[in-house]
C-alpha atoms as a PDB file:
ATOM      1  CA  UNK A   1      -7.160  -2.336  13.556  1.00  0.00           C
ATOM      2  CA  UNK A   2     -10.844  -0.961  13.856  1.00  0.00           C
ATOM      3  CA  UNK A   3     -11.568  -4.723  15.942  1.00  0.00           C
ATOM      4  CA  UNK A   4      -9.194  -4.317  18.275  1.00  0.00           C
ATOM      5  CA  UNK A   5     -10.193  -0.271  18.843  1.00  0.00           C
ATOM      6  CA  UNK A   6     -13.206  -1.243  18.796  1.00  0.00           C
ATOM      7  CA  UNK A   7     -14.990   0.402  22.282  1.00  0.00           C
ATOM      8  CA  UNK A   8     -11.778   1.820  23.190  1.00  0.00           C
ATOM      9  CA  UNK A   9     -11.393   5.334  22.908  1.00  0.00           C
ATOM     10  CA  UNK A  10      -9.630   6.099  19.117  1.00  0.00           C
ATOM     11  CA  UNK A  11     -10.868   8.012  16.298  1.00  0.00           C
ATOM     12  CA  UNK A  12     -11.146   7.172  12.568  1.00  0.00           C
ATOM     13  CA  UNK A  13      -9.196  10.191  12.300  1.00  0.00           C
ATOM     14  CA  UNK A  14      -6.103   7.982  14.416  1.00  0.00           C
ATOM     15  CA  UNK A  15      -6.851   5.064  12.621  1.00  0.00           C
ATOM     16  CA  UNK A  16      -6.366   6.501   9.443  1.00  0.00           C
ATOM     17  CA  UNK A  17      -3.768   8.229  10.050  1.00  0.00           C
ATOM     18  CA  UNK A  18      -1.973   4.868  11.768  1.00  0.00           C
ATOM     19  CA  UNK A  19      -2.793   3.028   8.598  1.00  0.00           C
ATOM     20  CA  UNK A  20      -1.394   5.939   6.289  1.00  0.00           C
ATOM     21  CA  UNK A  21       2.082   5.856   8.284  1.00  0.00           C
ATOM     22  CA  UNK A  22       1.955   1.909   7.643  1.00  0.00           C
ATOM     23  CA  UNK A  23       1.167   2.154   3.890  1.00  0.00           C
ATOM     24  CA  UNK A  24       4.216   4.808   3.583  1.00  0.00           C
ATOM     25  CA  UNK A  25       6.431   2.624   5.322  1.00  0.00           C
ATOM     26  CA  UNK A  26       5.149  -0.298   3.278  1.00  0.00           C
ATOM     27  CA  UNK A  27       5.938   1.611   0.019  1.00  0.00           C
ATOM     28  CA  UNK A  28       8.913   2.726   0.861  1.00  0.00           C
ATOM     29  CA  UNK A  29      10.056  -0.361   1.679  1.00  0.00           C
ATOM     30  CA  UNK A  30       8.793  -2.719  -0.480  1.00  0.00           C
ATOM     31  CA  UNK A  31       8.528  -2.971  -4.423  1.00  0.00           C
ATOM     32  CA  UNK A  32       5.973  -5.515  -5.055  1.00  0.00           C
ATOM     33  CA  UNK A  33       5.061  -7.980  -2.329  1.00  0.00           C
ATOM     34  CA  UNK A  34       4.899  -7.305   1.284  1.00  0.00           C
ATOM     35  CA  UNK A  35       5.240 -10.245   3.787  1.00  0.00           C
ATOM     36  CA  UNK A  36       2.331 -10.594   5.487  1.00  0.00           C
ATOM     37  CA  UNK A  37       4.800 -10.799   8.777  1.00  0.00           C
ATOM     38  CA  UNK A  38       5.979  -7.043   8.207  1.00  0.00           C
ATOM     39  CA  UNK A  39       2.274  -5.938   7.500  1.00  0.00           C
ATOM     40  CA  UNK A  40       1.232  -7.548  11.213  1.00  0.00           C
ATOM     41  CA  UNK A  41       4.343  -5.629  12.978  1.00  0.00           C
ATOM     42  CA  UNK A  42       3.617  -2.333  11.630  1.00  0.00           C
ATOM     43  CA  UNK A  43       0.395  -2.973  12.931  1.00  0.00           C
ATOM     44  CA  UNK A  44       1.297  -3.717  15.950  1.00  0.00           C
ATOM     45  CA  UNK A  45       3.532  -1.094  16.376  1.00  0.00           C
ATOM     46  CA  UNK A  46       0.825   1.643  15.330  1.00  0.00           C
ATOM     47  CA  UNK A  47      -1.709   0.460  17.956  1.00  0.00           C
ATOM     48  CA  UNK A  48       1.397   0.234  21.055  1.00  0.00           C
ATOM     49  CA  UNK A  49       1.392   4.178  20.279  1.00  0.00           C
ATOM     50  CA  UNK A  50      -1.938   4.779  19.935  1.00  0.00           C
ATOM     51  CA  UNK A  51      -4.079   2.405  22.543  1.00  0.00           C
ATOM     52  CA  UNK A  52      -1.990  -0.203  24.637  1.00  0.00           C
ATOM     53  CA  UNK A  53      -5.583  -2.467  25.491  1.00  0.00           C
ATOM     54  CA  UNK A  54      -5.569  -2.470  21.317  1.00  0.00           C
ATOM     55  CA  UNK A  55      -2.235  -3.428  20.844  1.00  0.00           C
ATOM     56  CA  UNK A  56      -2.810  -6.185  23.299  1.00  0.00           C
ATOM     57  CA  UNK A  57      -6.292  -7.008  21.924  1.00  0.00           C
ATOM     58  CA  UNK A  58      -4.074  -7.387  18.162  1.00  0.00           C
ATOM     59  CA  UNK A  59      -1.297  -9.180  19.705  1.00  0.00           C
ATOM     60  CA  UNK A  60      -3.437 -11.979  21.001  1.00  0.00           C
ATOM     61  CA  UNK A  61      -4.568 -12.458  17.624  1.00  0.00           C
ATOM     62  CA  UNK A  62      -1.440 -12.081  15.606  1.00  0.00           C
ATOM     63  CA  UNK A  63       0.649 -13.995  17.436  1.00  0.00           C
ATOM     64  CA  UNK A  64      -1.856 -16.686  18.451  1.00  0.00           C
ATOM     65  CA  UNK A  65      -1.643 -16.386  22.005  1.00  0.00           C
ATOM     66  CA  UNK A  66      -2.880 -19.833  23.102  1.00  0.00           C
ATOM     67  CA  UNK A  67      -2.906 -19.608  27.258  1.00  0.00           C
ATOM     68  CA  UNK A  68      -3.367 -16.702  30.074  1.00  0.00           C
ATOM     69  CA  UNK A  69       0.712 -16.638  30.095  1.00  0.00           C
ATOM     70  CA  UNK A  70       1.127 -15.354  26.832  1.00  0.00           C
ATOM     71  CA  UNK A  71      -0.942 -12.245  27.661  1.00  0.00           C
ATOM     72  CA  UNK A  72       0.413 -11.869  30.589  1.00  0.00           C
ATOM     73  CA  UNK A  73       3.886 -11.625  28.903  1.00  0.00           C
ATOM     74  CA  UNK A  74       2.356  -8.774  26.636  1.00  0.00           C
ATOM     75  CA  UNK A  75       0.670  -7.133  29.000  1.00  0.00           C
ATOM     76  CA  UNK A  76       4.354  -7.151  31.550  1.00  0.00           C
ATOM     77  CA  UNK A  77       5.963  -5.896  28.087  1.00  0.00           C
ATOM     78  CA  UNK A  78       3.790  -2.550  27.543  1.00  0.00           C
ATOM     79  CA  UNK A  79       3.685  -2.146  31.405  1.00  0.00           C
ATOM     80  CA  UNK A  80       7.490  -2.060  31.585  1.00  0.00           C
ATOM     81  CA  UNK A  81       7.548   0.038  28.367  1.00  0.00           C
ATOM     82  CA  UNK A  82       4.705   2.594  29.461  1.00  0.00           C
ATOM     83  CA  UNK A  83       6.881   2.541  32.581  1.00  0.00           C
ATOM     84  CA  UNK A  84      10.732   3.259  31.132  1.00  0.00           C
ATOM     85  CA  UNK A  85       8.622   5.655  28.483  1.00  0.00           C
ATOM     86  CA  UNK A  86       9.327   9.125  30.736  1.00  0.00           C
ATOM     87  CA  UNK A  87      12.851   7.968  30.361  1.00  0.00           C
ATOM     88  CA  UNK A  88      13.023   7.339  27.246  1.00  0.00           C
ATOM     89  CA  UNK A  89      11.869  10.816  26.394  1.00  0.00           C
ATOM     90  CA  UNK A  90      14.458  13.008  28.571  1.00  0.00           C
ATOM     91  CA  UNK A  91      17.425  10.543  27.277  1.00  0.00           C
ATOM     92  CA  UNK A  92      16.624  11.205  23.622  1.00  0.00           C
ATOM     93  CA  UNK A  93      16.453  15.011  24.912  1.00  0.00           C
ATOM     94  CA  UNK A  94      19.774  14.913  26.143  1.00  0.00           C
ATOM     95  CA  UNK A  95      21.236  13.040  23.003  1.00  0.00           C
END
């Protein structure tokens, strides 16, 4: 997480704080071993709330993006997210 917030503009504090939500969700989730698999989504999630450039900066890594396409697909994803986002928000209001 610190490499892919690395120059962007995130705390320690968030970081922390990001990695303390995964552990609790880890722990409460898990016994003894935790798939690697589940580790790498929670991470991913964190960082898509926290810094979009270093959730695409993780993706590319995680998932092994291997051409210009497959970031492009990442990068449409959190565009159309960060876009639906506002309405999101007001339908969860009214629910």
């Amino acid at each position: 997480m610190r490499v892919a917030c690395r120059k962007r503009p995130v705390s320690v504090d968030t970081i922390r704080q990001s990695v303390d939500l995964i552990e609790r969700d880890l722990f409460q989730e898990f016994e003894d071993e935790v798939p690697t698999r589940e580790i790498g989504n929670l991470v991913m999630r964190e960082l898509k709330g926290v810094d979009t450039v270093a959730y695409v900066r993780f993706a590319s890594v995680y998932q092994e993006f291997e051409s210009v396409e497959d970031f492009a697909e990442v990068v449409s994803r959190v565009q159309k997210d960060e876009a639906e986002a506002p309405f999101k928000a007001l339908q969860e209001a009214l629910l």
